[in-house]
PDB file of N, CA and C in Angstrom:
ATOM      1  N   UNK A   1     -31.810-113.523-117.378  1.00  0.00           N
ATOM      2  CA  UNK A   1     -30.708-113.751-116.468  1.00  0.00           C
ATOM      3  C   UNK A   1     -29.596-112.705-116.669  1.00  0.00           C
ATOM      4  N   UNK A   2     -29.708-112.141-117.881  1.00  0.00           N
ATOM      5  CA  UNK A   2     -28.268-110.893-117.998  1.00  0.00           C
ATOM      6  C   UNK A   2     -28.460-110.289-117.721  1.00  0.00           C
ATOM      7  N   UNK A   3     -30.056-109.648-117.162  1.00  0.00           N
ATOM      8  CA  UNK A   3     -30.538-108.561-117.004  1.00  0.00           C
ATOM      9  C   UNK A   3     -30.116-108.328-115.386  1.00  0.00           C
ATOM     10  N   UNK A   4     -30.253-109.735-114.481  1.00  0.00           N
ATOM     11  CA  UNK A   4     -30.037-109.614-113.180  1.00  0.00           C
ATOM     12  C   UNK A   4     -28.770-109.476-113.309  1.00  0.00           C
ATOM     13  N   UNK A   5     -27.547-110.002-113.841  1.00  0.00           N
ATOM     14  CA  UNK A   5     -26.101-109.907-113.825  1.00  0.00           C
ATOM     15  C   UNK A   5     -25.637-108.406-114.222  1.00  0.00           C
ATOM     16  N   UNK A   6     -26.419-107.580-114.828  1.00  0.00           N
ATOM     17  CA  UNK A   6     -26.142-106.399-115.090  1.00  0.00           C
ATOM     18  C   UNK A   6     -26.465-105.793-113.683  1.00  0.00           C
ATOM     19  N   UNK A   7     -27.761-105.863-113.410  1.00  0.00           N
ATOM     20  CA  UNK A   7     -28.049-105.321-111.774  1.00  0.00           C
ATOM     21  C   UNK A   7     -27.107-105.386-110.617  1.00  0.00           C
ATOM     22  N   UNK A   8     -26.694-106.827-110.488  1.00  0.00           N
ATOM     23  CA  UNK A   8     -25.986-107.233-109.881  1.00  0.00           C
ATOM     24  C   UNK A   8     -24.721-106.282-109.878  1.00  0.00           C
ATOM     25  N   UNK A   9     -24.088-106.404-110.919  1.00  0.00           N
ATOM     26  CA  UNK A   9     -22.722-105.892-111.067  1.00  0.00           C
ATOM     27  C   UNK A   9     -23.087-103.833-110.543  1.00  0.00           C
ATOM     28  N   UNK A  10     -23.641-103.693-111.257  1.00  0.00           N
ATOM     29  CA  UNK A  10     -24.208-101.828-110.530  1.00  0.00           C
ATOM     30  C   UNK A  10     -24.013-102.129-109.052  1.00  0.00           C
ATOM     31  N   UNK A  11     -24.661-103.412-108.582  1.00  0.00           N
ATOM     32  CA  UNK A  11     -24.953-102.778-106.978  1.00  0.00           C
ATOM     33  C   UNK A  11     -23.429-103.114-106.530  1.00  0.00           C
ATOM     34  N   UNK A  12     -22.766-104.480-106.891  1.00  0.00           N
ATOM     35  CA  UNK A  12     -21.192-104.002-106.656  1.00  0.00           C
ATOM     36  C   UNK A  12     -20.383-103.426-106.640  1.00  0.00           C
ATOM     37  N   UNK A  13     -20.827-102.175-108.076  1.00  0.00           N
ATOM     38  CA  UNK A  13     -19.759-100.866-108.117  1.00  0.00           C
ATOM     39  C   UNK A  13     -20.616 -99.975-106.982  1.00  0.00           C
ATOM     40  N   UNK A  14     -21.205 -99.690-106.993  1.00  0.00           N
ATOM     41  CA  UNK A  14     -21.907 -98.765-105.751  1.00  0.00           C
ATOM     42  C   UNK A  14     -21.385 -99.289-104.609  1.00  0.00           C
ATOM     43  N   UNK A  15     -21.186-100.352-104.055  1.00  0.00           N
ATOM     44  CA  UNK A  15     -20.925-101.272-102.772  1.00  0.00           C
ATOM     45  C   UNK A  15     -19.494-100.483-102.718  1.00  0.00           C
ATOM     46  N   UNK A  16     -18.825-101.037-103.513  1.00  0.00           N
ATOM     47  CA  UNK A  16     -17.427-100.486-103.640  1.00  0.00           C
ATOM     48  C   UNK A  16     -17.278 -99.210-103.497  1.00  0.00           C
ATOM     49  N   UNK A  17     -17.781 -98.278-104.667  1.00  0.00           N
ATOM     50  CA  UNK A  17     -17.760 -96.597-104.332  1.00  0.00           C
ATOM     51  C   UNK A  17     -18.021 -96.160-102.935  1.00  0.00           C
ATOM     52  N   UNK A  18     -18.943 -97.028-102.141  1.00  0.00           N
ATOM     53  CA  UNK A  18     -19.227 -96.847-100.831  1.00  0.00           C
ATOM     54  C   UNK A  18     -18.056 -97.002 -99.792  1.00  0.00           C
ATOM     55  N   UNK A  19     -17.312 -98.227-100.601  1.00  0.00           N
ATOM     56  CA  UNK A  19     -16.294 -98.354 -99.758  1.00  0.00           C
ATOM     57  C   UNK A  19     -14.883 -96.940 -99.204  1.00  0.00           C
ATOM     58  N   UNK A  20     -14.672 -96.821-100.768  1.00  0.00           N
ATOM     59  CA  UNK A  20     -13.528 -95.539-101.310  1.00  0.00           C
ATOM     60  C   UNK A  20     -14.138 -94.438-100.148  1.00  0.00           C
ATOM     61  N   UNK A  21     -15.718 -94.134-100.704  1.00  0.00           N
ATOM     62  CA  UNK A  21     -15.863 -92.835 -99.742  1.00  0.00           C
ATOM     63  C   UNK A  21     -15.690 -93.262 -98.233  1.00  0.00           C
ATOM     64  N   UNK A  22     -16.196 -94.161 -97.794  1.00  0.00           N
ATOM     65  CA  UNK A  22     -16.036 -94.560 -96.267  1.00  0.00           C
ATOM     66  C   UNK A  22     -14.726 -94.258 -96.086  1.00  0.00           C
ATOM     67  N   UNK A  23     -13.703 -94.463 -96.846  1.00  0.00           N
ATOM     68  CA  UNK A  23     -12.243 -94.460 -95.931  1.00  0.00           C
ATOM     69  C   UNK A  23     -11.938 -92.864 -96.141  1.00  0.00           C
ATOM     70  N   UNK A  24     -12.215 -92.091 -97.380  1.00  0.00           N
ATOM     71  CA  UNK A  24     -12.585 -91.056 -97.457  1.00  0.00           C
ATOM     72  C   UNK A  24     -12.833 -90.095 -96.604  1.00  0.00           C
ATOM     73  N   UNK A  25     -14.297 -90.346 -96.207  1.00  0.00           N
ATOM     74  CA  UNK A  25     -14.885 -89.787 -95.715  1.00  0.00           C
ATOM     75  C   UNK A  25     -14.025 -89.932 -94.092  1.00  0.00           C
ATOM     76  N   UNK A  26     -13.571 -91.140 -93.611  1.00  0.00           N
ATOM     77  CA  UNK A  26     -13.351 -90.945 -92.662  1.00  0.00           C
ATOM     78  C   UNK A  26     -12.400 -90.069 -92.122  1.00  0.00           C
ATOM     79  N   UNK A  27     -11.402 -90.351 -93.378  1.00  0.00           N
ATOM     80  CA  UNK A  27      -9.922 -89.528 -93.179  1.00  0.00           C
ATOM     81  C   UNK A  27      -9.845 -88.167 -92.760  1.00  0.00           C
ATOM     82  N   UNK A  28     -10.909 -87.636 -93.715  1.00  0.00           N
ATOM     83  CA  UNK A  28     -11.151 -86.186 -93.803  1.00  0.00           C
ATOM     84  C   UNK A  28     -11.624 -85.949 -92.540  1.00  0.00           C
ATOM     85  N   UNK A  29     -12.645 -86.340 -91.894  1.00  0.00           N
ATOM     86  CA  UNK A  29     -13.437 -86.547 -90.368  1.00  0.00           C
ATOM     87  C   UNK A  29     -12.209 -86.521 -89.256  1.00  0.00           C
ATOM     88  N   UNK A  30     -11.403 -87.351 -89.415  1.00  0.00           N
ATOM     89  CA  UNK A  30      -9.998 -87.908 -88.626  1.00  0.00           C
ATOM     90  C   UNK A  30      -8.928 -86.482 -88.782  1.00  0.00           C
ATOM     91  N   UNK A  31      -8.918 -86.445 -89.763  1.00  0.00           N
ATOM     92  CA  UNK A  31      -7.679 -85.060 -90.004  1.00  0.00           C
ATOM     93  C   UNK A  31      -8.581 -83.867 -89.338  1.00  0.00           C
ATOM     94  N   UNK A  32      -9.909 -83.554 -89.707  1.00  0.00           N
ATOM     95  CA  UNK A  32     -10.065 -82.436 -89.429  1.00  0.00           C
ATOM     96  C   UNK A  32     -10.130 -82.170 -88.101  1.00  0.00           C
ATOM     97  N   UNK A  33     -10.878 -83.036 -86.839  1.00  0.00           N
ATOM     98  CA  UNK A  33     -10.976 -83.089 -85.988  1.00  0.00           C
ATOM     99  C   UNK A  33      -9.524 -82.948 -85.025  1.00  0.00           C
ATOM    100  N   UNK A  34      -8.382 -83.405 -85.894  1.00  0.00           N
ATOM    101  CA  UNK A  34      -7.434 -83.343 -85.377  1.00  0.00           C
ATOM    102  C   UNK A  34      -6.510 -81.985 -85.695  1.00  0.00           C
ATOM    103  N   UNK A  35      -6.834 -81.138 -86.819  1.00  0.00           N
ATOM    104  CA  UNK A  35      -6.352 -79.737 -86.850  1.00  0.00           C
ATOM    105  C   UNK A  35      -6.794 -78.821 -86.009  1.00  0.00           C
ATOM    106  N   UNK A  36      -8.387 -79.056 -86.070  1.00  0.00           N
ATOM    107  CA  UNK A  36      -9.119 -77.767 -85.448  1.00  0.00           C
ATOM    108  C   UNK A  36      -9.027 -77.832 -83.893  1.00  0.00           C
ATOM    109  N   UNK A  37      -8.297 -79.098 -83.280  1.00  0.00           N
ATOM    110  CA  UNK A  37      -8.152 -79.761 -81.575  1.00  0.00           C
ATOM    111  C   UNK A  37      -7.286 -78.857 -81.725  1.00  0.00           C
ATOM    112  N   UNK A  38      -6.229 -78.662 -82.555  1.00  0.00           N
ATOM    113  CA  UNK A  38      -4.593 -78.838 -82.412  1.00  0.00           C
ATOM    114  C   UNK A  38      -4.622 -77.049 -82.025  1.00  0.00           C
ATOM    115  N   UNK A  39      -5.537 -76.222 -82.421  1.00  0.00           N
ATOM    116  CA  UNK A  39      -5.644 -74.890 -82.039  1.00  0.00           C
ATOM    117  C   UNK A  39      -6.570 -74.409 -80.925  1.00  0.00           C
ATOM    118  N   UNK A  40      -7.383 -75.635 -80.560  1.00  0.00           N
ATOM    119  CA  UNK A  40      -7.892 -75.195 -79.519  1.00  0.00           C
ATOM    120  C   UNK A  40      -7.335 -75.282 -77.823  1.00  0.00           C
ATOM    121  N   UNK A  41      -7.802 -75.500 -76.878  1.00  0.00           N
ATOM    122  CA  UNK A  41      -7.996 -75.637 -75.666  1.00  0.00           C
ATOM    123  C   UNK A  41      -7.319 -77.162 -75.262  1.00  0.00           C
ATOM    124  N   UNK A  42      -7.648 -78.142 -75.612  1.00  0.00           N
ATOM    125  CA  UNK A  42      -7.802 -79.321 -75.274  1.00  0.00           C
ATOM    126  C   UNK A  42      -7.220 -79.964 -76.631  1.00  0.00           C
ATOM    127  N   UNK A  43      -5.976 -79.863 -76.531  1.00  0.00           N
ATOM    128  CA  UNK A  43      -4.784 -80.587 -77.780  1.00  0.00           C
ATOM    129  C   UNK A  43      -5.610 -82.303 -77.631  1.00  0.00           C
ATOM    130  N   UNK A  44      -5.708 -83.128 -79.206  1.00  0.00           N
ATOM    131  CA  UNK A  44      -5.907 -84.325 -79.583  1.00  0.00           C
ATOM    132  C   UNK A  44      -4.378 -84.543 -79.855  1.00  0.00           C
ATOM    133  N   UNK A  45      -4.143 -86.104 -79.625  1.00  0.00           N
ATOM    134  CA  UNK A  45      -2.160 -86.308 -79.438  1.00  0.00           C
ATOM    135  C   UNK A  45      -2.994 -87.451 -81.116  1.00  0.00           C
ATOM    136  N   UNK A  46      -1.629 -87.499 -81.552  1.00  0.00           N
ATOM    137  CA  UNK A  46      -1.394 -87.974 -83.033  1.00  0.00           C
ATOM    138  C   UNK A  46      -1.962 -89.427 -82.655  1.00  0.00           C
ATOM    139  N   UNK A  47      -1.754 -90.360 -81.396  1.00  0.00           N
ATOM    140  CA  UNK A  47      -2.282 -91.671 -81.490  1.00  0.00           C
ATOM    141  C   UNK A  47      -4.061 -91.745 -81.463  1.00  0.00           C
ATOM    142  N   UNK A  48      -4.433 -90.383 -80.980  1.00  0.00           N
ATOM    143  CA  UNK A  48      -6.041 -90.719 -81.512  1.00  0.00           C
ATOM    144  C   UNK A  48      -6.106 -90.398 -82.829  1.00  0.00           C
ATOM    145  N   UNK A  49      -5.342 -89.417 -83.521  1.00  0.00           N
ATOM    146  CA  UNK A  49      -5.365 -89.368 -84.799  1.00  0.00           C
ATOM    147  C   UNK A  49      -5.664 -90.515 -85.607  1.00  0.00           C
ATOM    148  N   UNK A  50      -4.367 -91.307 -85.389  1.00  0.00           N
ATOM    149  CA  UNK A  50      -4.062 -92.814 -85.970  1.00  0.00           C
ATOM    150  C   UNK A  50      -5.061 -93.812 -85.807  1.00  0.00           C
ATOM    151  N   UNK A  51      -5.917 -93.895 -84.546  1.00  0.00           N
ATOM    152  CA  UNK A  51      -6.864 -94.772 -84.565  1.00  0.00           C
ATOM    153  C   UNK A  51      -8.331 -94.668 -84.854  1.00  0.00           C
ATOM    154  N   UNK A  52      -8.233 -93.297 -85.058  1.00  0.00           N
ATOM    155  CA  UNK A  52      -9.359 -93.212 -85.706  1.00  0.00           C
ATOM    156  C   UNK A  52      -9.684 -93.003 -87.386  1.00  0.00           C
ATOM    157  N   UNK A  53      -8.198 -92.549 -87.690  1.00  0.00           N
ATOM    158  CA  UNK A  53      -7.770 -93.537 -88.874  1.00  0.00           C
ATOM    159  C   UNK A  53      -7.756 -94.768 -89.739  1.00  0.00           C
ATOM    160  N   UNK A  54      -6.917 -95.278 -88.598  1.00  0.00           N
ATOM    161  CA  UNK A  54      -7.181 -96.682 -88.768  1.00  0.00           C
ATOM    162  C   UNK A  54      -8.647 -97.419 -88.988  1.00  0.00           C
ATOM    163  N   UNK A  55      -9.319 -96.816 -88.091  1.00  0.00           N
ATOM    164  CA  UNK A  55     -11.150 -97.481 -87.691  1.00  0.00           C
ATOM    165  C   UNK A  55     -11.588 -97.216 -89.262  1.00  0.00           C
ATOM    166  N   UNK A  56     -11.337 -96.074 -89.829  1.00  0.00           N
ATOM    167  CA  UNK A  56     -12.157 -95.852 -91.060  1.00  0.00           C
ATOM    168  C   UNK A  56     -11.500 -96.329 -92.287  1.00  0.00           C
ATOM    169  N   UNK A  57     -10.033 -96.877 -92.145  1.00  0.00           N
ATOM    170  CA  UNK A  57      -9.701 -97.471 -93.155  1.00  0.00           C
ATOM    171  C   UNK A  57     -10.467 -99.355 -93.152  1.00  0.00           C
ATOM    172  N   UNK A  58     -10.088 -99.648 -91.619  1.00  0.00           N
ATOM    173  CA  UNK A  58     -11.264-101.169 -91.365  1.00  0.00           C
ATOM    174  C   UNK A  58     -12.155-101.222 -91.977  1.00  0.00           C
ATOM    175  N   UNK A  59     -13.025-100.290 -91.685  1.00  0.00           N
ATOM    176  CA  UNK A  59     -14.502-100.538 -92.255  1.00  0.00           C
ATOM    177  C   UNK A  59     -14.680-100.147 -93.589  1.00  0.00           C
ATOM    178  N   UNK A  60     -13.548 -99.244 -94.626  1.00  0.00           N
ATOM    179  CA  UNK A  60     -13.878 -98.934 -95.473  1.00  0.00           C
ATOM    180  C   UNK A  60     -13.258-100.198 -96.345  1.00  0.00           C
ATOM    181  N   UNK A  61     -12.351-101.056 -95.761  1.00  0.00           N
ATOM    182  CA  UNK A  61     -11.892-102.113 -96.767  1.00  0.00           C
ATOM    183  C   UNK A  61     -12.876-103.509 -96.433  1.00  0.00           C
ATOM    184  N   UNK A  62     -13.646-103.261 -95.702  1.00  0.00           N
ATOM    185  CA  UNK A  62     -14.894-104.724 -95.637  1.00  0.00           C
ATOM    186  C   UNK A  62     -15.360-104.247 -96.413  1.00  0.00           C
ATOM    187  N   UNK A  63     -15.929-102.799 -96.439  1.00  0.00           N
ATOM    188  CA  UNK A  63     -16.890-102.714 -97.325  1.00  0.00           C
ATOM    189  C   UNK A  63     -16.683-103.111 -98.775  1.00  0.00           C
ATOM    190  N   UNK A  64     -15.042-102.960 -99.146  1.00  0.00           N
ATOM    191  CA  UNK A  64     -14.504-103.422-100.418  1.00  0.00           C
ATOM    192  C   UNK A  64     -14.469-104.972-100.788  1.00  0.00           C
ATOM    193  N   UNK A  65     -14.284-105.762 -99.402  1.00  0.00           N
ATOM    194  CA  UNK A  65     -14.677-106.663 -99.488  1.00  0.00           C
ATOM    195  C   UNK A  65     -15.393-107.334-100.219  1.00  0.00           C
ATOM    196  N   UNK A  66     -16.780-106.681 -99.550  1.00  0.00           N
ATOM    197  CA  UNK A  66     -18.001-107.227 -99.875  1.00  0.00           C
ATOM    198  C   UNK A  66     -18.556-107.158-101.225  1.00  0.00           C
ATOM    199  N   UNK A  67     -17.790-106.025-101.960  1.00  0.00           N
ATOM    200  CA  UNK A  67     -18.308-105.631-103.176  1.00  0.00           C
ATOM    201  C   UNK A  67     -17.676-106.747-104.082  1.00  0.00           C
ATOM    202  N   UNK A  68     -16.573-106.920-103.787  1.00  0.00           N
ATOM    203  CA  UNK A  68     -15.332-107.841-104.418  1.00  0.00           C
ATOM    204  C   UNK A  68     -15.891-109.147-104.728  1.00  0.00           C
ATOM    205  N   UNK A  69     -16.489-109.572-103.574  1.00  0.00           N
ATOM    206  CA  UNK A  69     -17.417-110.979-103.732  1.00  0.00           C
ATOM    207  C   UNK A  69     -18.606-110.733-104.694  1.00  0.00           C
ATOM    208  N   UNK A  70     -19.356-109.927-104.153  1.00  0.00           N
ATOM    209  CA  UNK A  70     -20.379-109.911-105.326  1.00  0.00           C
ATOM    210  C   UNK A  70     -20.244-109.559-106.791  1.00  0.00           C
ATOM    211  N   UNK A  71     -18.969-108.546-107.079  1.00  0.00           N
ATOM    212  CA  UNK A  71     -18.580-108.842-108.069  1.00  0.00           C
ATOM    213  C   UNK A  71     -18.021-109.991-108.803  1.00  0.00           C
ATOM    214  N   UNK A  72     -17.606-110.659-108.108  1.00  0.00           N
ATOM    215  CA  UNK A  72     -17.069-112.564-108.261  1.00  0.00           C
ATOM    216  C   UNK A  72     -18.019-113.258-109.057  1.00  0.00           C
ATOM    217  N   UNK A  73     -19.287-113.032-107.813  1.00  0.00           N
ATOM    218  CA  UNK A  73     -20.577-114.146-108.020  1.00  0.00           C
ATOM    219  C   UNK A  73     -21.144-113.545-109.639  1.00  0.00           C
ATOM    220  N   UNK A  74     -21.229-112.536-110.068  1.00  0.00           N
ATOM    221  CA  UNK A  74     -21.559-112.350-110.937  1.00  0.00           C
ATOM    222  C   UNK A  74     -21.111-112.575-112.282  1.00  0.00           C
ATOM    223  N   UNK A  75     -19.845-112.846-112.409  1.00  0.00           N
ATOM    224  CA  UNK A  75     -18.959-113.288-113.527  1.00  0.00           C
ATOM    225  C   UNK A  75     -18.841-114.916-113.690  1.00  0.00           C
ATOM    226  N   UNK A  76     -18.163-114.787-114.647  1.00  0.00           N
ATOM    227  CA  UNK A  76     -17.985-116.211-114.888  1.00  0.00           C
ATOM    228  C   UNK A  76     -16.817-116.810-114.090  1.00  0.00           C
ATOM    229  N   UNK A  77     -17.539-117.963-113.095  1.00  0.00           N
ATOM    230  CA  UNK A  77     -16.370-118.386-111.821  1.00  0.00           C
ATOM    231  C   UNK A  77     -15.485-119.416-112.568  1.00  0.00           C
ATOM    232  N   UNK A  78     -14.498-118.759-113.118  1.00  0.00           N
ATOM    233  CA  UNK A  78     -13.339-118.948-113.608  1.00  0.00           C
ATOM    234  C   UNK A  78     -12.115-119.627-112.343  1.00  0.00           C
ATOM    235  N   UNK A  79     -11.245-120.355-112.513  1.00  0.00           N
ATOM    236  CA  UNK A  79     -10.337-120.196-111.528  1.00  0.00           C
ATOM    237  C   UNK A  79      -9.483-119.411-111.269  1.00  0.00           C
ATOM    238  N   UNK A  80      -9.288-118.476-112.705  1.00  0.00           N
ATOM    239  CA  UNK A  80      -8.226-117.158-112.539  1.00  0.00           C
ATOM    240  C   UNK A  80      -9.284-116.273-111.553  1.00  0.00           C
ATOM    241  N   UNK A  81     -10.738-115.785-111.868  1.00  0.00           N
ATOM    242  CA  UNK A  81     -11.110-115.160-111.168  1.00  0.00           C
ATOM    243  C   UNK A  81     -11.312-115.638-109.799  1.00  0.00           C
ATOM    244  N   UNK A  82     -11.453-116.700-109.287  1.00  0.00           N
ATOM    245  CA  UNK A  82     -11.444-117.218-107.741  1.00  0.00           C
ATOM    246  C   UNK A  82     -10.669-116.936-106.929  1.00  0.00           C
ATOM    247  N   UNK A  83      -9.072-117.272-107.761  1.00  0.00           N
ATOM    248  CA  UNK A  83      -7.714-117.227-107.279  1.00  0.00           C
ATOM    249  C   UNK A  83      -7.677-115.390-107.056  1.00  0.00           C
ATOM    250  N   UNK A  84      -7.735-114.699-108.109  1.00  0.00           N
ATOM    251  CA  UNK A  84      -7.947-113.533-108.054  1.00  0.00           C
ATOM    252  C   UNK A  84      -8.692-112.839-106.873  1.00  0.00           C
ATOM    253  N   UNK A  85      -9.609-113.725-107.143  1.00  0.00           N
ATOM    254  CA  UNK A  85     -10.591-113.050-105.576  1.00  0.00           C
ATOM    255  C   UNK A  85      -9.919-113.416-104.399  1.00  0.00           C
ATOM    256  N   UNK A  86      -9.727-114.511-103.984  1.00  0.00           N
ATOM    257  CA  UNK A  86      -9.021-115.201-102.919  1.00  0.00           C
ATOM    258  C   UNK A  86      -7.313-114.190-102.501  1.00  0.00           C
ATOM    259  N   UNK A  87      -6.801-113.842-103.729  1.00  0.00           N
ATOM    260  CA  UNK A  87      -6.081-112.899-103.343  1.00  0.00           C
ATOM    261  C   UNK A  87      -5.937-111.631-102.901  1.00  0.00           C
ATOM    262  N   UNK A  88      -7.108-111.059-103.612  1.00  0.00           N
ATOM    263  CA  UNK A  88      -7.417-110.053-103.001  1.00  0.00           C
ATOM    264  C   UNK A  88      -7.821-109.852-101.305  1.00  0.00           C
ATOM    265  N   UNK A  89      -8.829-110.781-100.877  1.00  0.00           N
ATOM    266  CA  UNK A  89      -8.936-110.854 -99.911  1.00  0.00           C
ATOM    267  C   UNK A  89      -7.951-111.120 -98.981  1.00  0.00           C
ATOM    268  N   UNK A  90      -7.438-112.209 -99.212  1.00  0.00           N
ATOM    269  CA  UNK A  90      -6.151-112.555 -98.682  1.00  0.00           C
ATOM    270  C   UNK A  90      -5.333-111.126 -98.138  1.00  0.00           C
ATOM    271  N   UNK A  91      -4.931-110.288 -99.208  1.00  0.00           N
ATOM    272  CA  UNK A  91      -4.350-109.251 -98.750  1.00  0.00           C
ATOM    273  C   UNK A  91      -4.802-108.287 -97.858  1.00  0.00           C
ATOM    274  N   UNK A  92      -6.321-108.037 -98.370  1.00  0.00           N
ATOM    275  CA  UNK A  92      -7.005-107.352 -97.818  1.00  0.00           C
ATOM    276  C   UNK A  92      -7.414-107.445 -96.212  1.00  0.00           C
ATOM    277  N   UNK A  93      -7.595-108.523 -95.849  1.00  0.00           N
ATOM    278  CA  UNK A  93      -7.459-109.785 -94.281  1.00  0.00           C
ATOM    279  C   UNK A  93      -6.314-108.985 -93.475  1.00  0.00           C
ATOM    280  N   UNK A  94      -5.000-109.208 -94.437  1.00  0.00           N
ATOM    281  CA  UNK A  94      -3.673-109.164 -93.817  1.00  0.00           C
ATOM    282  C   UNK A  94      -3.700-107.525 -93.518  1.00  0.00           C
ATOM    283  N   UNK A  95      -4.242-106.740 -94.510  1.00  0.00           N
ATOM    284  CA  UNK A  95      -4.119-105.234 -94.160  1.00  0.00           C
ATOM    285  C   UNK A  95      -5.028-104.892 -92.452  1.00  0.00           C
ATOM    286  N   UNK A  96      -6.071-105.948 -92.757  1.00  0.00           N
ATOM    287  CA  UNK A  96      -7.154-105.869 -91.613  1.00  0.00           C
ATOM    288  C   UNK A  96      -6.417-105.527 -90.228  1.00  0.00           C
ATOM    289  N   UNK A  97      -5.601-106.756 -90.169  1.00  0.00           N
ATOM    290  CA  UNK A  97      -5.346-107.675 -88.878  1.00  0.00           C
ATOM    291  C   UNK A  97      -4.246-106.164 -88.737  1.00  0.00           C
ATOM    292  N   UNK A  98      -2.971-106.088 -89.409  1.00  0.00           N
ATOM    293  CA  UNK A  98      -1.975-105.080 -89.347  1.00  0.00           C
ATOM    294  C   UNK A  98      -2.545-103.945 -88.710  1.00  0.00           C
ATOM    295  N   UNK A  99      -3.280-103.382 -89.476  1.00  0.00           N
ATOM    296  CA  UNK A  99      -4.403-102.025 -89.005  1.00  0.00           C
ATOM    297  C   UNK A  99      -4.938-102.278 -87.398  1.00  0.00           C
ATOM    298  N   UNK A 100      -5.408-103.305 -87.228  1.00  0.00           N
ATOM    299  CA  UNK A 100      -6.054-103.528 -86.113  1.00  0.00           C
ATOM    300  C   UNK A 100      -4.814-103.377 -84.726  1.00  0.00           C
ATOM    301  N   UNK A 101      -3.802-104.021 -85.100  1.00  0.00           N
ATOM    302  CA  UNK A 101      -2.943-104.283 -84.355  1.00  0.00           C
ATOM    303  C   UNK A 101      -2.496-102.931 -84.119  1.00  0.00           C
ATOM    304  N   UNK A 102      -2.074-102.223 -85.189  1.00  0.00           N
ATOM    305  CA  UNK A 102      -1.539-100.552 -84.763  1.00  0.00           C
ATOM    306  C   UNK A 102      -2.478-100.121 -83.915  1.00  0.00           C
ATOM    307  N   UNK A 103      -3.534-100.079 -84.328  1.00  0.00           N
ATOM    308  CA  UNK A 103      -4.790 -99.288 -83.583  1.00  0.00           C
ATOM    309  C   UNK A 103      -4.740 -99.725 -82.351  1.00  0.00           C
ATOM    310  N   UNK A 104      -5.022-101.106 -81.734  1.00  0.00           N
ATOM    311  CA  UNK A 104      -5.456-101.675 -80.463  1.00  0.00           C
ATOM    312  C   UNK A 104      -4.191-102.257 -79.671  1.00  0.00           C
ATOM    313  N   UNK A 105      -3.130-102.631 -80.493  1.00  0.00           N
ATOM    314  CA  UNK A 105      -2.097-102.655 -79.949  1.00  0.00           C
ATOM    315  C   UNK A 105      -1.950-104.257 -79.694  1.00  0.00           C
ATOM    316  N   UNK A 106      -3.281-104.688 -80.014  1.00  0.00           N
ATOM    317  CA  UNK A 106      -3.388-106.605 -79.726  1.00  0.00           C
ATOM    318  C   UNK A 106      -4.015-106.916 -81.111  1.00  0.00           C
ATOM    319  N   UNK A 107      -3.787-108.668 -81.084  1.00  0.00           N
ATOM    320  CA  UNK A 107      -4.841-109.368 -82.332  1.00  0.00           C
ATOM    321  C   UNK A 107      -6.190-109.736 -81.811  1.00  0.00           C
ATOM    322  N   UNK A 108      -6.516-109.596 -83.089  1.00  0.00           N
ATOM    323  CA  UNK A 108      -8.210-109.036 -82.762  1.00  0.00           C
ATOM    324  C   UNK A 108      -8.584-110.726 -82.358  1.00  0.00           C
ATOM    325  N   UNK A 109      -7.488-112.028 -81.974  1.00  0.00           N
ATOM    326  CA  UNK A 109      -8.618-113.214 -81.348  1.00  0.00           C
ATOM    327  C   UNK A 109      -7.668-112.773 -80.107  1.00  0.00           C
ATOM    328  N   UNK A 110      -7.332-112.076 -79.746  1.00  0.00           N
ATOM    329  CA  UNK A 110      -6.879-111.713 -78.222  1.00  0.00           C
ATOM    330  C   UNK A 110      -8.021-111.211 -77.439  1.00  0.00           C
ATOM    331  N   UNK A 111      -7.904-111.902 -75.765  1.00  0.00           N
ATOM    332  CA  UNK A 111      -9.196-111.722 -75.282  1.00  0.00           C
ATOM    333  C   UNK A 111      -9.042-110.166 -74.703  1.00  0.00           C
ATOM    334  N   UNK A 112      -9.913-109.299 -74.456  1.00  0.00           N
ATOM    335  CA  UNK A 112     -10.039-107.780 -74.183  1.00  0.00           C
ATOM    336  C   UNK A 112      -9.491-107.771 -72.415  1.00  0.00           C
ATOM    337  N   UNK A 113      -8.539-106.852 -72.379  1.00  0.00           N
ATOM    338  CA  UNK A 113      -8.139-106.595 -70.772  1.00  0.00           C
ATOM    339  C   UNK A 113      -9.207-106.496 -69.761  1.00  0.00           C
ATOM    340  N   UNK A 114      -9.547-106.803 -68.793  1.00  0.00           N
ATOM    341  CA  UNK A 114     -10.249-106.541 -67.442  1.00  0.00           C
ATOM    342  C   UNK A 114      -9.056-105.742 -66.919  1.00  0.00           C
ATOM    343  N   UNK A 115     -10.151-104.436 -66.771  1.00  0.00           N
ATOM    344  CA  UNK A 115      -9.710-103.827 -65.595  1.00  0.00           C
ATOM    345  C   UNK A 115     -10.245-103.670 -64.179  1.00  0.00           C
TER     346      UNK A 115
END
């Protein structure tokens, strides 16, 4: 059984490292696209900057999420560590929704405009 809890915990730090580079990776993707516009032909304006920003910070903090939990399940479910987890998320939720809102300009249980 320690042997799987050791496994376990690897694939959580990897989950996680996945996460870091995702927002990473996106930023760099997001900035660059937005320097090399900024000299060409066809100027990108700073609010696509921001939301495509934003998009890669979203997905790079689920992915942290997810690691967060499985790192949980693997330890000893303590109530400091629950509470711990629960906070994290908690914050992490609240960064969600904030992010989302800059980006889309609505909350994400808002129904989508018909045009």
């Amino acid at each position: 059984m320690e042997e799987a809890k050791i496994y376990i915990d690897y694939v959580a730090r990897i989950i996680e490292i996945i996460g870091v580079l995702t927002i990473f990776a996106g930023a760099v993707i997001a900035l660059s696209k937005f320097i090399f516009s900024i000299q060409g032909t066809n100027p990108r304006s700073y609010k696509i900057l921001k939301q495509e920003l934003g998009k890669a910070i979203l997905l790079g903090l689920e992915i942290l999420v997810a690691g967060d939990i499985i790192a949980t399940v693997v330890t000893e479910p303590t109530i400091d560590r629950l509470l711990a987890l629960g906070l994290i998320v908690l914050i992490r939720t609240f960064l969600s929704i904030s992010i989302q809102v800059e980006v889309e300009g609505k909350f994400p249980w808002q129904k989508k405009e018909e045009i």
